[in-house]
N, C-alpha and C. Protein backbone atom coordinates (compact mmCIF):
# COMPACT_ATOMS: atom_id res chain seq x y z
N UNK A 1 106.89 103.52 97.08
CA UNK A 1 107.81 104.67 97.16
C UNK A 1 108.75 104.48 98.33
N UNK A 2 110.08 104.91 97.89
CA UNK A 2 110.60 104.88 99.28
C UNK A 2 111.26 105.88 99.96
N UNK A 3 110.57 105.51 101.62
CA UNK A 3 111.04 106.68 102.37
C UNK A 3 112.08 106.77 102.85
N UNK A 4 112.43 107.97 102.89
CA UNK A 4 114.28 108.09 104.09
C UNK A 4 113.52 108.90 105.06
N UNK A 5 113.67 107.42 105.79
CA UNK A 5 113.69 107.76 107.71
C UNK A 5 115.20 107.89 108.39
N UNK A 6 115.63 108.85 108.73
CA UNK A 6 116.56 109.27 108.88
C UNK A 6 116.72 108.03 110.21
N UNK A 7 115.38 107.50 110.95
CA UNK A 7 115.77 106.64 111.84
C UNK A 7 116.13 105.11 111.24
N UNK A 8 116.06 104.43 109.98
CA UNK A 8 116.29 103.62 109.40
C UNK A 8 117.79 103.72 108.92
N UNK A 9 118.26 104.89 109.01
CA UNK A 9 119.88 105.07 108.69
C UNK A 9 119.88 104.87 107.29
N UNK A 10 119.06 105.26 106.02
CA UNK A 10 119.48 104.72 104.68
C UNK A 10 119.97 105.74 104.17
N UNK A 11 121.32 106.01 103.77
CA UNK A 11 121.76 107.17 102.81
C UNK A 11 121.78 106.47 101.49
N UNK A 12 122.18 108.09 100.73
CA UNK A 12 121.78 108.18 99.43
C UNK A 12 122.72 106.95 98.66
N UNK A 13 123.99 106.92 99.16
CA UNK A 13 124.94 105.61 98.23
C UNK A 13 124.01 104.06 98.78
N UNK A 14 123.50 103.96 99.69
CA UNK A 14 123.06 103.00 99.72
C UNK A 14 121.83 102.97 98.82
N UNK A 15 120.91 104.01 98.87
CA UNK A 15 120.12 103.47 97.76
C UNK A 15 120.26 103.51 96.61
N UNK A 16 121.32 103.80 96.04
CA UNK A 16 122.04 104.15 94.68
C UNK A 16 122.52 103.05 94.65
N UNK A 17 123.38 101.96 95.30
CA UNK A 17 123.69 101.23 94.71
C UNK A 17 122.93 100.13 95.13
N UNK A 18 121.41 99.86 95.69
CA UNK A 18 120.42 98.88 96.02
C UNK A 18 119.73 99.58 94.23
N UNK A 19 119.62 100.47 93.47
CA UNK A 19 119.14 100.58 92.80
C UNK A 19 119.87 100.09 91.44
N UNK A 20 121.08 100.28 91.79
CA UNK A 20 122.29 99.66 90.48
C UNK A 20 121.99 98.61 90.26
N UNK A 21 122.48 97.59 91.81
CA UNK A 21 122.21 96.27 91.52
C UNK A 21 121.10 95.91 90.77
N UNK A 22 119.97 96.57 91.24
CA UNK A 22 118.25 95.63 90.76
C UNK A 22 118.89 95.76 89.14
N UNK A 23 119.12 97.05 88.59
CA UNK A 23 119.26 97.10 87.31
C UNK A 23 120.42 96.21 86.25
N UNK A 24 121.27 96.01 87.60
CA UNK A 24 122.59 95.05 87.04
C UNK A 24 122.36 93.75 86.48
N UNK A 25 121.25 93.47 87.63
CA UNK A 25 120.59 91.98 87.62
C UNK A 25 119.47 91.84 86.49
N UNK A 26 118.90 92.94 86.59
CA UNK A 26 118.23 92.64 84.98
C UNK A 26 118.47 92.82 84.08
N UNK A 27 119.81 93.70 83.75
CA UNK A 27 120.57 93.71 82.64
C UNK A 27 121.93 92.56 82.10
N UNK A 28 121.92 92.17 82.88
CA UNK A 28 123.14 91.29 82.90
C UNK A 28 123.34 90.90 81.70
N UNK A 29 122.84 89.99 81.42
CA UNK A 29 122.74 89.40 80.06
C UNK A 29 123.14 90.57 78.81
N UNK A 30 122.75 91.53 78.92
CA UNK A 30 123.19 92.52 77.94
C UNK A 30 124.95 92.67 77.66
N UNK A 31 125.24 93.13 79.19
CA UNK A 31 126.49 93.28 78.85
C UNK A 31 127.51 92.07 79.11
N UNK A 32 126.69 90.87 79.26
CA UNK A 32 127.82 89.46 79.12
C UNK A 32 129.66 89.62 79.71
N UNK A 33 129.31 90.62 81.17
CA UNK A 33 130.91 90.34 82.05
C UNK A 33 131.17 89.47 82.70
């Protein structure tokens, strides 16, 4: 699970798009850009 430690500095666009990517990367192949 992951935590937001406000002392780690992670906001929400950052884990939104650490979560895009993972999904980009395993989708890739689907959408062939």
């Amino acid at each position: 699970m992951l935590v937001l430690d406000p002392q780690k500095r992670i906001t929400i666009e950052e884990v939104i798009h650490h979560v895009w990517e993972m999904a980009w990367f395993k989708n890739s192949h689907i959408f062939k850009i």
